[in-house]
PDB file of N, CA and C in Angstrom:
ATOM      1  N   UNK A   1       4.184  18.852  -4.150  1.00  0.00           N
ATOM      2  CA  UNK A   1       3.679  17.791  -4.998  1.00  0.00           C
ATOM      3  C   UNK A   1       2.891  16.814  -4.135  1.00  0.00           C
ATOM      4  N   UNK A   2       1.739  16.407  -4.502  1.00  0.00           N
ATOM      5  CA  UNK A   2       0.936  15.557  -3.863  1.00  0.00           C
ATOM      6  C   UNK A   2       1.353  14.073  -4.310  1.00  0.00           C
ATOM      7  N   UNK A   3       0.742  13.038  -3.976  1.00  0.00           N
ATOM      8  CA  UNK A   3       1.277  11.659  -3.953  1.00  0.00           C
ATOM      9  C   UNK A   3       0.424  11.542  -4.808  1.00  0.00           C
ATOM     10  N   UNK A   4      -0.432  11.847  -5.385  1.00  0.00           N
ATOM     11  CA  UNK A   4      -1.494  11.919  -6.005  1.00  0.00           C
ATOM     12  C   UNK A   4      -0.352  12.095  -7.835  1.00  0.00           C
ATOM     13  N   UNK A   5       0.095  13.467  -7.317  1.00  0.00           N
ATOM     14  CA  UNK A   5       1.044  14.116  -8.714  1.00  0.00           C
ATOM     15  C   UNK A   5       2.098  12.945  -8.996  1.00  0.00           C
ATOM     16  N   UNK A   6       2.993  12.588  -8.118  1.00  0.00           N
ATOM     17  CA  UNK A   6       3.612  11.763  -7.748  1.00  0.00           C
ATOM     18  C   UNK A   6       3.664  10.672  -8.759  1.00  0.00           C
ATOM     19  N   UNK A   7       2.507  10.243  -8.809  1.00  0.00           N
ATOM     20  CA  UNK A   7       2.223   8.782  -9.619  1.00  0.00           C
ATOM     21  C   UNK A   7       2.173   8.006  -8.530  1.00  0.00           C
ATOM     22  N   UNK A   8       1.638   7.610  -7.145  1.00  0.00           N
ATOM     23  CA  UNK A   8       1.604   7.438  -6.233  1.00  0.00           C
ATOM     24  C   UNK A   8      -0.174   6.727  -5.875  1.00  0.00           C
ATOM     25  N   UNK A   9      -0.161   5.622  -5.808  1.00  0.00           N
ATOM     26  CA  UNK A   9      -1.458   4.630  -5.765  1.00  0.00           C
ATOM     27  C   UNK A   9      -1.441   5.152  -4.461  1.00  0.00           C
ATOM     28  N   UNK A  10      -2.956   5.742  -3.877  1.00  0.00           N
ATOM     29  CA  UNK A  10      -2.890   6.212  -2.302  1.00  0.00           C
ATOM     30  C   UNK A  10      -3.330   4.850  -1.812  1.00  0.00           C
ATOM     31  N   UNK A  11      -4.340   4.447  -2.075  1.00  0.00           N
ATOM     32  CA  UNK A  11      -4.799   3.599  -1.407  1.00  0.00           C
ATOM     33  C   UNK A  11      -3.217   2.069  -0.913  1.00  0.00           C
ATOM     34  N   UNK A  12      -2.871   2.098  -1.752  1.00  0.00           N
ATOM     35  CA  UNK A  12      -1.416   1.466  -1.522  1.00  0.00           C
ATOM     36  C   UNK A  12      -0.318   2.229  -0.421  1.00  0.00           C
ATOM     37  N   UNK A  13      -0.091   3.527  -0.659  1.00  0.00           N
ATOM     38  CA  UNK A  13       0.098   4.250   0.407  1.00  0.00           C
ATOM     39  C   UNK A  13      -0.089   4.315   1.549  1.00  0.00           C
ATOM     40  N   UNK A  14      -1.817   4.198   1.705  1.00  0.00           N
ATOM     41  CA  UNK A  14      -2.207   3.946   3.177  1.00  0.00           C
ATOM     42  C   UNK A  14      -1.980   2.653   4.077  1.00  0.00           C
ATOM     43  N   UNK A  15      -2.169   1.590   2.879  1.00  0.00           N
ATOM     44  CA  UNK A  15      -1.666   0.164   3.231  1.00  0.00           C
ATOM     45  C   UNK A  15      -0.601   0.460   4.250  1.00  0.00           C
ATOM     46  N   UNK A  16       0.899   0.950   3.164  1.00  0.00           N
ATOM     47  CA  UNK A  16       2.309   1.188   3.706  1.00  0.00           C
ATOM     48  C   UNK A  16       2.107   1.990   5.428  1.00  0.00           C
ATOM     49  N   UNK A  17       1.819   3.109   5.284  1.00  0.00           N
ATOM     50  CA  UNK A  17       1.084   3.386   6.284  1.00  0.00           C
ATOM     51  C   UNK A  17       0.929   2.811   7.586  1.00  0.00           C
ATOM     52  N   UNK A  18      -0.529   2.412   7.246  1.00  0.00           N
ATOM     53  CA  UNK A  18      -1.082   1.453   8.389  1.00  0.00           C
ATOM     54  C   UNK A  18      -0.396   0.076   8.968  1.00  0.00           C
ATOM     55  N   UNK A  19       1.003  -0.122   7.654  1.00  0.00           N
ATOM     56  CA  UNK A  19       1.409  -0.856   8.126  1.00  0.00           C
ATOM     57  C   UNK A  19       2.876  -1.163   9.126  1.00  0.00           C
ATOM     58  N   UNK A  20       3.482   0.071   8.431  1.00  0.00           N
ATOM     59  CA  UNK A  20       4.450   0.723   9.599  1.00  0.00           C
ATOM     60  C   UNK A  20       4.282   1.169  10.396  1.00  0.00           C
ATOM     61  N   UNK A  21       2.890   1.600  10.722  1.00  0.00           N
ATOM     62  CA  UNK A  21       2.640   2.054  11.680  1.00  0.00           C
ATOM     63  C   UNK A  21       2.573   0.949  12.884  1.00  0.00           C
ATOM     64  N   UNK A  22       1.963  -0.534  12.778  1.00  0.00           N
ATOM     65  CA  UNK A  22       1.983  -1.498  13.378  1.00  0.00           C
ATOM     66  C   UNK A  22       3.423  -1.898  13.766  1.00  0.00           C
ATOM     67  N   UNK A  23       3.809  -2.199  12.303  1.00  0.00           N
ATOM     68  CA  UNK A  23       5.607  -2.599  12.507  1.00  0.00           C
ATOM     69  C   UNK A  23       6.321  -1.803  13.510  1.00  0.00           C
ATOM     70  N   UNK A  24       6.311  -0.670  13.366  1.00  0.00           N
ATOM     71  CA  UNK A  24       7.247   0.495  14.531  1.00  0.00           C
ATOM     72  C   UNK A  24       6.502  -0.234  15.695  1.00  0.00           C
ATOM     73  N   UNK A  25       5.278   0.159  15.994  1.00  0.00           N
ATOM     74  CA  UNK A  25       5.393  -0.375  17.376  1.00  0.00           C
ATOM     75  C   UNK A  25       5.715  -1.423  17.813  1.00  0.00           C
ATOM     76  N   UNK A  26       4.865  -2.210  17.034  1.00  0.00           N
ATOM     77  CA  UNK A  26       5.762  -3.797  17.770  1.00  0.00           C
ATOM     78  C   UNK A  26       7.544  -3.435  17.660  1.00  0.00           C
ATOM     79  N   UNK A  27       7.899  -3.076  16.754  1.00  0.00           N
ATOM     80  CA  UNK A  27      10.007  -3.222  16.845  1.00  0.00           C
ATOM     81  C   UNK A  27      10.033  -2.028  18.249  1.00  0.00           C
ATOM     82  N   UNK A  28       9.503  -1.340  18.297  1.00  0.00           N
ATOM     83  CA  UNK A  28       9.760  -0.379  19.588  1.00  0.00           C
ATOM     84  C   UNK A  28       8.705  -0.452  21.251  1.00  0.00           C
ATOM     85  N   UNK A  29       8.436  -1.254  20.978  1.00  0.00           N
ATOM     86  CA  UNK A  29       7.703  -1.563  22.042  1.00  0.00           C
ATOM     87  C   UNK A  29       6.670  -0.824  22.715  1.00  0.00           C
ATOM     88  N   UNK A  30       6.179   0.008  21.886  1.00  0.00           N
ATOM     89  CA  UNK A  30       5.465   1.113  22.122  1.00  0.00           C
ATOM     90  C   UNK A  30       3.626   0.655  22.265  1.00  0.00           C
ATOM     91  N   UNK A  31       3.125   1.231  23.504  1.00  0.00           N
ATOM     92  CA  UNK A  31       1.694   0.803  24.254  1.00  0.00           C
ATOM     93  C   UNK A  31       0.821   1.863  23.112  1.00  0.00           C
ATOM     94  N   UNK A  32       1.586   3.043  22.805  1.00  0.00           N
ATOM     95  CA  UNK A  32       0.974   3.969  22.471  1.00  0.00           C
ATOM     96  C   UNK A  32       0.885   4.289  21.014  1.00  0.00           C
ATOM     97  N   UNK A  33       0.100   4.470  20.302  1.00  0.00           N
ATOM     98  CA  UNK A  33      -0.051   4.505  18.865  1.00  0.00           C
ATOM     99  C   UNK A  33       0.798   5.166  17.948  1.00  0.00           C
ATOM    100  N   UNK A  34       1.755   4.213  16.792  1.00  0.00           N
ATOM    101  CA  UNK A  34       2.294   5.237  15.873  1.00  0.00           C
ATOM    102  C   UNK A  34       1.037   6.169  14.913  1.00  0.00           C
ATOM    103  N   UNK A  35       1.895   7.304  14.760  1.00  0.00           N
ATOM    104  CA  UNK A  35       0.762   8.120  13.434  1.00  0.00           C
ATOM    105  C   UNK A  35       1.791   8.466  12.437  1.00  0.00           C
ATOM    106  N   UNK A  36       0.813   8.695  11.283  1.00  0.00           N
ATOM    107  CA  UNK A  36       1.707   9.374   9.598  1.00  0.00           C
ATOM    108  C   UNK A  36       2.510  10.288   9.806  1.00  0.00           C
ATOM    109  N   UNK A  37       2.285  11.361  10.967  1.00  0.00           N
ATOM    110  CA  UNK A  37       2.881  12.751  11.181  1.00  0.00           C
ATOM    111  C   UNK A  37       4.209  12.302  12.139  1.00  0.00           C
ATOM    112  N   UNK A  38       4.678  11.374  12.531  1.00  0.00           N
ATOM    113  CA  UNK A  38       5.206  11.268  13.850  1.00  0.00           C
ATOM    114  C   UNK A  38       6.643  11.473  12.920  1.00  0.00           C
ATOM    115  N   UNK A  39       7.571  12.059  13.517  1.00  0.00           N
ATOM    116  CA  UNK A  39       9.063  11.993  13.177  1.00  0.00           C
ATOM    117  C   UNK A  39       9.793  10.640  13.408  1.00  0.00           C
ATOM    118  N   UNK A  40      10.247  10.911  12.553  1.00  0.00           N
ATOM    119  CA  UNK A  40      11.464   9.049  12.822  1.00  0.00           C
ATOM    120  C   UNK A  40      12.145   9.216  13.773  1.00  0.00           C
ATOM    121  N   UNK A  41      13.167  10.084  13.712  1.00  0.00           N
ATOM    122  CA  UNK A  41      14.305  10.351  14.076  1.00  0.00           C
ATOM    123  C   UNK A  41      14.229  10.879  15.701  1.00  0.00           C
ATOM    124  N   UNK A  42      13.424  11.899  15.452  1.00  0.00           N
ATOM    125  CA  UNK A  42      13.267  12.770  16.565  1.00  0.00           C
ATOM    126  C   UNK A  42      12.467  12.096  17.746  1.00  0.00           C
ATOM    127  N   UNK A  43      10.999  12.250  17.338  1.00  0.00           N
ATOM    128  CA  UNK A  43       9.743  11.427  17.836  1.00  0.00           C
ATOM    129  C   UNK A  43      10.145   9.748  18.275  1.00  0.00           C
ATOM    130  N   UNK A  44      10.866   8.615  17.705  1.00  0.00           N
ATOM    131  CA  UNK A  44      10.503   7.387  17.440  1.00  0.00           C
ATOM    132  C   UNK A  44      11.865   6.762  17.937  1.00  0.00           C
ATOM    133  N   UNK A  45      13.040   7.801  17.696  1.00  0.00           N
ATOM    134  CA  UNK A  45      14.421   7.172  17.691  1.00  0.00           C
ATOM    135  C   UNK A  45      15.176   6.182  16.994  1.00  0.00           C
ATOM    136  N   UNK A  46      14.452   6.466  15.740  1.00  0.00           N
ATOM    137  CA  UNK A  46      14.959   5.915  14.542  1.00  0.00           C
ATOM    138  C   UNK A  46      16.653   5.448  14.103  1.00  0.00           C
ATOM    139  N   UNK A  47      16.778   4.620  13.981  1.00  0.00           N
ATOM    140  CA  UNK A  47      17.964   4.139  13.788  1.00  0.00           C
ATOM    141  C   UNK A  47      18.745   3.236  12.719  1.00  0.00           C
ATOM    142  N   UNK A  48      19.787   3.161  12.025  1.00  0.00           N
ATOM    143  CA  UNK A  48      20.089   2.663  10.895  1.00  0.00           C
ATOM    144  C   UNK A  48      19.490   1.243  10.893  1.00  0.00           C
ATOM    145  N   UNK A  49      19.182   0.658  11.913  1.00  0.00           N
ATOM    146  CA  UNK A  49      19.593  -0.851  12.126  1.00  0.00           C
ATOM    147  C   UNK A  49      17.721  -0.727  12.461  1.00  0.00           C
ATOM    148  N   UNK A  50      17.319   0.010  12.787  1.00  0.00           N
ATOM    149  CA  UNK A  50      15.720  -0.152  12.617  1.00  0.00           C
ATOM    150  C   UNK A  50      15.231   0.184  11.379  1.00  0.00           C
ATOM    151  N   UNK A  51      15.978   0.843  10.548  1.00  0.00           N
ATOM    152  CA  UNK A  51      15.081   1.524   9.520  1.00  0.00           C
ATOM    153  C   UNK A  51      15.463  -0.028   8.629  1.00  0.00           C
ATOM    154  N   UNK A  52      16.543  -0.785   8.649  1.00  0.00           N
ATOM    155  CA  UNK A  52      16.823  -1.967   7.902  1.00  0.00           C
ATOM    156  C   UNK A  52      15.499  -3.148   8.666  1.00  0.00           C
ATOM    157  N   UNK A  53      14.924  -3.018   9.590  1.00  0.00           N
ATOM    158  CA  UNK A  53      14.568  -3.924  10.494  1.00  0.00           C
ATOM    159  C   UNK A  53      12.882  -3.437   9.433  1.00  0.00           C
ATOM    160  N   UNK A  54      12.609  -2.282   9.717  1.00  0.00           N
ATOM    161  CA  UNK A  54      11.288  -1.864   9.134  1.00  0.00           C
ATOM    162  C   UNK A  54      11.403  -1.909   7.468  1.00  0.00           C
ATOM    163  N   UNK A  55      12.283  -1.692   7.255  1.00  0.00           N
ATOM    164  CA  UNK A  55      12.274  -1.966   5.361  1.00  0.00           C
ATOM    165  C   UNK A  55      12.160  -3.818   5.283  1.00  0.00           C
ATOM    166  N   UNK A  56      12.583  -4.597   5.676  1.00  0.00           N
ATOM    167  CA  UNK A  56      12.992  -6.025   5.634  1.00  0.00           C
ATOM    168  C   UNK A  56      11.389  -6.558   5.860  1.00  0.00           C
ATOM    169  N   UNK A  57      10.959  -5.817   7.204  1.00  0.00           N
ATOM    170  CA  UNK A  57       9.811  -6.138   7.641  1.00  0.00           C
ATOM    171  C   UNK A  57       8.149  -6.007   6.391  1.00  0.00           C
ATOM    172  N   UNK A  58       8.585  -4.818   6.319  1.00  0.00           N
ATOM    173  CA  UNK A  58       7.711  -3.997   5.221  1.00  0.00           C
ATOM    174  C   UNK A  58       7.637  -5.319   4.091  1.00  0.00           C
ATOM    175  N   UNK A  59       9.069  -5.027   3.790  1.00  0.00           N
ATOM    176  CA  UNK A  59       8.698  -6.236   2.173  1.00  0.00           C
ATOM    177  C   UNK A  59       8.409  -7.615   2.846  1.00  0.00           C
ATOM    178  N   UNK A  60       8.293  -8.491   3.692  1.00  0.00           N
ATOM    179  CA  UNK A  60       7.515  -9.870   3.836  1.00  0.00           C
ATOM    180  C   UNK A  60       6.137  -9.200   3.831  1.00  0.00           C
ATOM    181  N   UNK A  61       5.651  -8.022   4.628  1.00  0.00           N
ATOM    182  CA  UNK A  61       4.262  -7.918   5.346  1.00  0.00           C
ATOM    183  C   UNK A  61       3.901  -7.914   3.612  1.00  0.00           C
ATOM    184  N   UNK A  62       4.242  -6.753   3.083  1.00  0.00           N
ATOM    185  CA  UNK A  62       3.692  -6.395   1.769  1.00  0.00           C
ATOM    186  C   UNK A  62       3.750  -7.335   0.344  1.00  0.00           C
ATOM    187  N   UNK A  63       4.854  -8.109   0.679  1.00  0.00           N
ATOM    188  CA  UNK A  63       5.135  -9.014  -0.608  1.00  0.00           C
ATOM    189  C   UNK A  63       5.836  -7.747  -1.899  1.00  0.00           C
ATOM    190  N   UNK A  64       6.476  -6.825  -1.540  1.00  0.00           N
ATOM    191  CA  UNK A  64       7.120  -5.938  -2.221  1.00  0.00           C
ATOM    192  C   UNK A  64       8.924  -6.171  -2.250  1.00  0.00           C
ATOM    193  N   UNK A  65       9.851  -5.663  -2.978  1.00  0.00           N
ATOM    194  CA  UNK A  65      10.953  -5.137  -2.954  1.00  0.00           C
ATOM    195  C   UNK A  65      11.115  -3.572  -3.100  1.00  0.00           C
ATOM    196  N   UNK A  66      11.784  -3.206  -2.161  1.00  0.00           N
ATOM    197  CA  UNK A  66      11.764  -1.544  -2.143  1.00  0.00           C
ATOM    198  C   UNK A  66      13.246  -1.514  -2.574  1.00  0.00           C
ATOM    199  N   UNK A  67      13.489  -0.437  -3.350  1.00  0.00           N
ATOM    200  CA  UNK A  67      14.475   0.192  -4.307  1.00  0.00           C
ATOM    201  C   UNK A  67      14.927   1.255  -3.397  1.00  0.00           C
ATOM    202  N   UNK A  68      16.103   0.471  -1.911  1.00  0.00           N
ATOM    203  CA  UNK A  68      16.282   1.627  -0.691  1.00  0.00           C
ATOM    204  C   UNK A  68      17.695   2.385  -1.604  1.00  0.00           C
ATOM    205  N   UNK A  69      17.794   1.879  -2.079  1.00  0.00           N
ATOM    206  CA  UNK A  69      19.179   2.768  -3.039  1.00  0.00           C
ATOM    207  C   UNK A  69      18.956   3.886  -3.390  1.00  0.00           C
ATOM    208  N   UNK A  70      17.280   4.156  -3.930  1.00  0.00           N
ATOM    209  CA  UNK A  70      17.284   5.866  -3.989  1.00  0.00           C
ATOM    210  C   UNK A  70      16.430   6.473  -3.128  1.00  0.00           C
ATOM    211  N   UNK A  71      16.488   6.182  -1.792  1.00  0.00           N
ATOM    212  CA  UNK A  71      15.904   6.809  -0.401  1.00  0.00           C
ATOM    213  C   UNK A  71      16.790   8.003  -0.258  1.00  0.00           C
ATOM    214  N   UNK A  72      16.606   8.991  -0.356  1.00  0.00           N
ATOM    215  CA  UNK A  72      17.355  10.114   0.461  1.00  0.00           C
ATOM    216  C   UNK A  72      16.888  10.707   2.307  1.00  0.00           C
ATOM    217  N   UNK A  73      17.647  11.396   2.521  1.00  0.00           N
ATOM    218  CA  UNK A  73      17.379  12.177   3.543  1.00  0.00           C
ATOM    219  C   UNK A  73      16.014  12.857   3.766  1.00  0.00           C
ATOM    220  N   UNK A  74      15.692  13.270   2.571  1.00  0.00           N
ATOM    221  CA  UNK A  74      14.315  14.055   2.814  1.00  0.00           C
ATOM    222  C   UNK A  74      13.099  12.438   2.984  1.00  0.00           C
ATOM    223  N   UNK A  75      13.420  11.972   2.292  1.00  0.00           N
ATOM    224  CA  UNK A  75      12.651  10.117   3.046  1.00  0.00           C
ATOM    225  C   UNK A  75      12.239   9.739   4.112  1.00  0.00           C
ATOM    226  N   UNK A  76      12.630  10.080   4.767  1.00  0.00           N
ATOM    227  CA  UNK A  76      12.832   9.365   6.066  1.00  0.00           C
ATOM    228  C   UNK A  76      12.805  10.273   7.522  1.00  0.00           C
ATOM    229  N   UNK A  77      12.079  11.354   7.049  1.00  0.00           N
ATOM    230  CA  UNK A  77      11.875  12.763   8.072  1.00  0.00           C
ATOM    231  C   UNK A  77      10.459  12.113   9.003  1.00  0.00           C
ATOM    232  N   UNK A  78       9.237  11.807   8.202  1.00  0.00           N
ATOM    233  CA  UNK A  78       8.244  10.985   9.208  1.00  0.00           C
ATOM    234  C   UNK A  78       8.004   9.793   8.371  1.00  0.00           C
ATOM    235  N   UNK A  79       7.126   8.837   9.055  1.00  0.00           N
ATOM    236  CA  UNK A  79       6.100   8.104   9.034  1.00  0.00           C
ATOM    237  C   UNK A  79       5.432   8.208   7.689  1.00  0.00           C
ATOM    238  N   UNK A  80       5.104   9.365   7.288  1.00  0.00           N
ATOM    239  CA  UNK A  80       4.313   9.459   5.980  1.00  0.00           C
ATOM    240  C   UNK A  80       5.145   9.479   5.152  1.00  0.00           C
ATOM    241  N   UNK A  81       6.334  10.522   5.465  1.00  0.00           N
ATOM    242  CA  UNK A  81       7.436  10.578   3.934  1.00  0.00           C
ATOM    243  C   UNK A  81       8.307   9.217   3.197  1.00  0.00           C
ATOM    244  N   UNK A  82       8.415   8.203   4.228  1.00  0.00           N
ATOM    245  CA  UNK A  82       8.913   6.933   4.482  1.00  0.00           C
ATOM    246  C   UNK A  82       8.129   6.246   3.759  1.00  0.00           C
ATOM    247  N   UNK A  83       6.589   6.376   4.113  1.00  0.00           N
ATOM    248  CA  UNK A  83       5.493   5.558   3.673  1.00  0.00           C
ATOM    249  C   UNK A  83       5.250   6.299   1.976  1.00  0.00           C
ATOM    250  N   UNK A  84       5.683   7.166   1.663  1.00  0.00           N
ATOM    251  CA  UNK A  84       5.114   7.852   0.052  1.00  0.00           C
ATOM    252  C   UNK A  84       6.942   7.115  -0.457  1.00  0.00           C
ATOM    253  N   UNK A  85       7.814   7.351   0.361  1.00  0.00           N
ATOM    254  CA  UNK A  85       9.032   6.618  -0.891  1.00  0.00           C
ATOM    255  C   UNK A  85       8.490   5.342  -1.187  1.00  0.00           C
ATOM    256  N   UNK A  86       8.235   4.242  -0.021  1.00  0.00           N
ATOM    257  CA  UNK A  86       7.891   3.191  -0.478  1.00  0.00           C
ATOM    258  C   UNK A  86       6.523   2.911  -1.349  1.00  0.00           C
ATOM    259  N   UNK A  87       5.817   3.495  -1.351  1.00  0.00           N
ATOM    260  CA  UNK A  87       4.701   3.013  -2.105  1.00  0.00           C
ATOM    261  C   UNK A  87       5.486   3.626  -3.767  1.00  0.00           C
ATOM    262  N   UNK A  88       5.865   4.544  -3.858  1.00  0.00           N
ATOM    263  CA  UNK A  88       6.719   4.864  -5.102  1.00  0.00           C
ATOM    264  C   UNK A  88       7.644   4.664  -5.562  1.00  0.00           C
ATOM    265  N   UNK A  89       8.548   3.493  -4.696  1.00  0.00           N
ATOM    266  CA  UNK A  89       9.971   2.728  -5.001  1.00  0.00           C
ATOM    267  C   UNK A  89      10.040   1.583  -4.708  1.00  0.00           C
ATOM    268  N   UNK A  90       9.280   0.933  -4.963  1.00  0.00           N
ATOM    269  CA  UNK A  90       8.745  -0.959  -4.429  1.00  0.00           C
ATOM    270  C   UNK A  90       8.045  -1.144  -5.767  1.00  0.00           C
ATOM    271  N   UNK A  91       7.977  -2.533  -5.566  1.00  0.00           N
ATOM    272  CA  UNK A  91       7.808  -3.231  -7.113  1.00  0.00           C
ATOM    273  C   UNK A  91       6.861  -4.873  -6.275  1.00  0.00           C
ATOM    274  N   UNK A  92       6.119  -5.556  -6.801  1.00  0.00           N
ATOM    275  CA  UNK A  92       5.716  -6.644  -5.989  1.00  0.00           C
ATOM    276  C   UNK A  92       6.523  -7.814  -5.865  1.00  0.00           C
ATOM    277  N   UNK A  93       6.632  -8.198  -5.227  1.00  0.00           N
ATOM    278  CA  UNK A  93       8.057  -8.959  -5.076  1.00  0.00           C
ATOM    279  C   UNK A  93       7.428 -10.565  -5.565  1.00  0.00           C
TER     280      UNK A  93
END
């Protein structure tokens, strides 16, 4: 299913995106560029207490509330899958 099928505003998407992508690095201190493809977990060293740090973060940058109650496992595999829950489970805050 595309984000497209989804019901999924891309251009809002990419926002999310481009904007975790900033957020991760600054919370991880990283010189080197996050991307959409990068793994959380594996790649980034993703952690309960970061993924609360990047959701918290997300909704001031965005002016959103994200609905993390129905995040599953398959969510939170990269950068992009993270970035398609939230653009499809946030509301404008």
């Amino acid at each position: 299913m595309t984000t497209q099928e989804a019901g999924v505003d891309n251009e809002f998407r990419q926002k999310v995106v481009d904007t975790m992508c900033t957020v991760l690095a600054n919370l991880l201190n990283r010189t080197d560029p996050v991307s959409e493809n990068m793994r959380l977990m594996e790649e980034l060293g993703m952690s309960s207490t970061l993924g609360l740090e990047l959701m918290l973060e997300l909704e001031e940058r965005l002016q959103i509330l994200i609905d993390v109650e129905r995040m599953g496992q398959g969510d939170t595999t990269t950068v992009g899958a993270m970035a398609s829950f939230v653009a499809s489970h946030s509301q404008p805050a």
